[in-house]
C-alpha atoms as a PDB file:
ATOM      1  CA  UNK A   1      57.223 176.220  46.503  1.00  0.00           C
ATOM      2  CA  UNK A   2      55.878 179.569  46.386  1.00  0.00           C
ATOM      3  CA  UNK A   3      54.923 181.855  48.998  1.00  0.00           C
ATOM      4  CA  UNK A   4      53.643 185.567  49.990  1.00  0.00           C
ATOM      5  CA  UNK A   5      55.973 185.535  52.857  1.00  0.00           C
ATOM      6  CA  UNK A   6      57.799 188.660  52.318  1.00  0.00           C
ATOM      7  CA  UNK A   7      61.018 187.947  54.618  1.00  0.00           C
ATOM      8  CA  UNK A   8      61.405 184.172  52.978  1.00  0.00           C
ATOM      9  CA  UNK A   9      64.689 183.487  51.677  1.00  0.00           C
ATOM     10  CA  UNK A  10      63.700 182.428  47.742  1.00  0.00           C
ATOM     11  CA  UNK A  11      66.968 183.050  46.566  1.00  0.00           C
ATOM     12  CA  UNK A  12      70.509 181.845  48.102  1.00  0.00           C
ATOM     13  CA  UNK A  13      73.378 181.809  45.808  1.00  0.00           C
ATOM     14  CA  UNK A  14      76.748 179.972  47.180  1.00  0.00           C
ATOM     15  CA  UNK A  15      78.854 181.839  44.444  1.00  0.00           C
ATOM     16  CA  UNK A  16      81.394 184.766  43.706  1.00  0.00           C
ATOM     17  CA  UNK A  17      80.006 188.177  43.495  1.00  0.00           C
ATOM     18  CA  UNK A  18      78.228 188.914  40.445  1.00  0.00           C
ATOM     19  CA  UNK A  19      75.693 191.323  38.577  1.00  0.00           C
ATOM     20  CA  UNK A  20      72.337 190.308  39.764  1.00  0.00           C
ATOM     21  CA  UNK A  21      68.770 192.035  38.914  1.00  0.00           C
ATOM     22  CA  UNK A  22      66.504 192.830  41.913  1.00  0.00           C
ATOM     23  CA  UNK A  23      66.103 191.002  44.708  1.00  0.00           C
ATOM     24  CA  UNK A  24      69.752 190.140  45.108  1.00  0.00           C
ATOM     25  CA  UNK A  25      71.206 186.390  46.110  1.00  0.00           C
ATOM     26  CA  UNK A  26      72.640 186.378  49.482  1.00  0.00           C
ATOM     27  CA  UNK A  27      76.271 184.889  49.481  1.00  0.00           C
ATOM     28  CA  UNK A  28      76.956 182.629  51.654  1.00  0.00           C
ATOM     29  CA  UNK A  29      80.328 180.766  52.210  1.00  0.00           C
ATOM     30  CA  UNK A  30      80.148 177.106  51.137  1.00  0.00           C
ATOM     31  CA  UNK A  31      82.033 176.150  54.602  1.00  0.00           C
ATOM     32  CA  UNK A  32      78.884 178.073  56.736  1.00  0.00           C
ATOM     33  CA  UNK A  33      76.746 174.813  55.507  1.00  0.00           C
ATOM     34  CA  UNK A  34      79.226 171.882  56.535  1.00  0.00           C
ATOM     35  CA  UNK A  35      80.441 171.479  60.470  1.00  0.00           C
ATOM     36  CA  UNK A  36      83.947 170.806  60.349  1.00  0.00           C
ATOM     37  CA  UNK A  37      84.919 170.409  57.054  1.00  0.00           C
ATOM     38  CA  UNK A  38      87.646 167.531  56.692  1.00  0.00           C
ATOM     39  CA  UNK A  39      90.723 169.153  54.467  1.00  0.00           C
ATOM     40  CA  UNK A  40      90.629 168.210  50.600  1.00  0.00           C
ATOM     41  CA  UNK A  41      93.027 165.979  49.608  1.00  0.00           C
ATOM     42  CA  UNK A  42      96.057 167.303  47.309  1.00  0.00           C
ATOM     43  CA  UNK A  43      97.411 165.277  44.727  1.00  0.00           C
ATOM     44  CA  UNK A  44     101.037 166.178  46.900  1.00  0.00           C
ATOM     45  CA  UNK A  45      99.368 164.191  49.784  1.00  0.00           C
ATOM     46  CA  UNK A  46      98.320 161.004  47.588  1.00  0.00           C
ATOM     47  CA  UNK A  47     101.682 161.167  46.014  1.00  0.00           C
ATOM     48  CA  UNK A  48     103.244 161.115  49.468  1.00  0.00           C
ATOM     49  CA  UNK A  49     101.252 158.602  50.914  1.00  0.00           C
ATOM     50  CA  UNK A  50     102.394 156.248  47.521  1.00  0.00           C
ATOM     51  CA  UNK A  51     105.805 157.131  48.101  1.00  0.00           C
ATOM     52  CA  UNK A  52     105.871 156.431  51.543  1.00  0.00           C
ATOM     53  CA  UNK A  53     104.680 152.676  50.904  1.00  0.00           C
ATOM     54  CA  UNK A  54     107.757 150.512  50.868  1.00  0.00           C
ATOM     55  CA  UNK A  55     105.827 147.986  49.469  1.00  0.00           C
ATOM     56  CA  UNK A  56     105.069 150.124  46.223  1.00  0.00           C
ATOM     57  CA  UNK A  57     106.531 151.655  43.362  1.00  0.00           C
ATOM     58  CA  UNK A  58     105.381 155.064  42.541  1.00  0.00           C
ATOM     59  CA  UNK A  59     103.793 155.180  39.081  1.00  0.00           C
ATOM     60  CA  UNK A  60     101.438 158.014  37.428  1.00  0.00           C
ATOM     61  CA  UNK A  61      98.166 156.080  36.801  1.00  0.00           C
ATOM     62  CA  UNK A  62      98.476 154.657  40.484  1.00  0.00           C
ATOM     63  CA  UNK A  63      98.457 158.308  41.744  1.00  0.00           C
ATOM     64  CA  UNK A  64      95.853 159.332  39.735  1.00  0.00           C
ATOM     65  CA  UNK A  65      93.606 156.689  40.573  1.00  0.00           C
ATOM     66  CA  UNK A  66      94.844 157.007  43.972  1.00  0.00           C
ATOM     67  CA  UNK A  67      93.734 160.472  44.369  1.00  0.00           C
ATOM     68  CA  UNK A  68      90.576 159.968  42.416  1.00  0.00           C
ATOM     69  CA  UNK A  69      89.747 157.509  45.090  1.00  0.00           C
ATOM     70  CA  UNK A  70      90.591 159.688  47.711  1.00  0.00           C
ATOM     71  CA  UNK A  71      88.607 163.176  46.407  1.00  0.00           C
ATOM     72  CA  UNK A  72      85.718 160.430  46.542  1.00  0.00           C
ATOM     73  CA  UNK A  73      85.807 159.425  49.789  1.00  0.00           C
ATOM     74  CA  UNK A  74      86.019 163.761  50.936  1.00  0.00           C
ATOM     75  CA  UNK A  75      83.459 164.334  49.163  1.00  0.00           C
ATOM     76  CA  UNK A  76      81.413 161.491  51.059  1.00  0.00           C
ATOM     77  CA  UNK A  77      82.555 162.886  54.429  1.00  0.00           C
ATOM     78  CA  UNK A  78      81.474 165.956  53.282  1.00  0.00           C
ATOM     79  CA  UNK A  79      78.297 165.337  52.281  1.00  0.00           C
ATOM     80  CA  UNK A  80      78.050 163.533  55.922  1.00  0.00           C
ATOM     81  CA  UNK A  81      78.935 166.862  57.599  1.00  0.00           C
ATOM     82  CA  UNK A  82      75.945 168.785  55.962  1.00  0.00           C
ATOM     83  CA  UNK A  83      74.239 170.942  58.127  1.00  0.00           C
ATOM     84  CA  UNK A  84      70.452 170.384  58.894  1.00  0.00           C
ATOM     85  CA  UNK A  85      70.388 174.489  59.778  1.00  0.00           C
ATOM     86  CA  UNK A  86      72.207 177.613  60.001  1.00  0.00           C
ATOM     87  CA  UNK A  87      72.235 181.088  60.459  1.00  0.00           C
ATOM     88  CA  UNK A  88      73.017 183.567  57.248  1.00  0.00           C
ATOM     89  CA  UNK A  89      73.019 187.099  57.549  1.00  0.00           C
ATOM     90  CA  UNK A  90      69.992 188.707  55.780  1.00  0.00           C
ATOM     91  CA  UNK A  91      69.677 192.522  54.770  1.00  0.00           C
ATOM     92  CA  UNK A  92      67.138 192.024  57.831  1.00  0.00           C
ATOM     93  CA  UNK A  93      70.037 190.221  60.480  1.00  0.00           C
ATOM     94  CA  UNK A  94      70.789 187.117  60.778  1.00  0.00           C
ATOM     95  CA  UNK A  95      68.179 184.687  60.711  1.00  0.00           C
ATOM     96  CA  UNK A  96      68.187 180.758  61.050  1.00  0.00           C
ATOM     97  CA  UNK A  97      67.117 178.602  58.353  1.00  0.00           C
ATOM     98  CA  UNK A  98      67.067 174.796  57.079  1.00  0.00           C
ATOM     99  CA  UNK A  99      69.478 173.410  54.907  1.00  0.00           C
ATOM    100  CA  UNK A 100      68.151 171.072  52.019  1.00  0.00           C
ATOM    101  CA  UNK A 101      70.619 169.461  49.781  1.00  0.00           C
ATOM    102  CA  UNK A 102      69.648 169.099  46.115  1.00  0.00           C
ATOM    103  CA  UNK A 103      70.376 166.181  44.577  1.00  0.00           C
END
């Protein structure tokens, strides 16, 4: 979607710093788009959470299913915690603007 706005953002880059021709990407933390980011699981937490099962014994493939399983369901509340807007700082100030998620 094109447009002769001149202060639309065309071009937001959620990325490390980089060499980038004219107009630059703004960089914007991935955490400014999400309210209240649940912590990523570690594979030290699934392997606790195995070990701490009486009922189980701790093997490998369990753990790595285990966490696979479990870096699925952040992901999921992640994606729930989108933002619909929120403010970046522009060469201009900050300024407010929608979030859309690509799919």
């Amino acid at each position: 979607m094109a447009s002769d706005d001149p202060t639309e953002i065309r071009v937001l880059a959620v990325t490390v710093d980089a060499d980038y021709d004219d107009p630059e990407p703004l960089h914007v933390p991935p955490e400014r788009f999400v309210d209240s980011p649940p912590p990523m699981p570690t594979p030290d937490d699934t392997e606790d959470e195995l070990r701490a099962d009486p009922d189980r014994e701790y093997d490998p493939e369990t753990h790595r299913r285990r966490h696979e399983e479990a870096l699925a369901a952040w992901r999921l509340s992640v994606r729930a915690a989108i933002l619909g807007r929120t403010t970046v700082e522009t060469p201009a100030g900050p300024r407010e603007v929608e979030v859309a998620v690509l799919e």
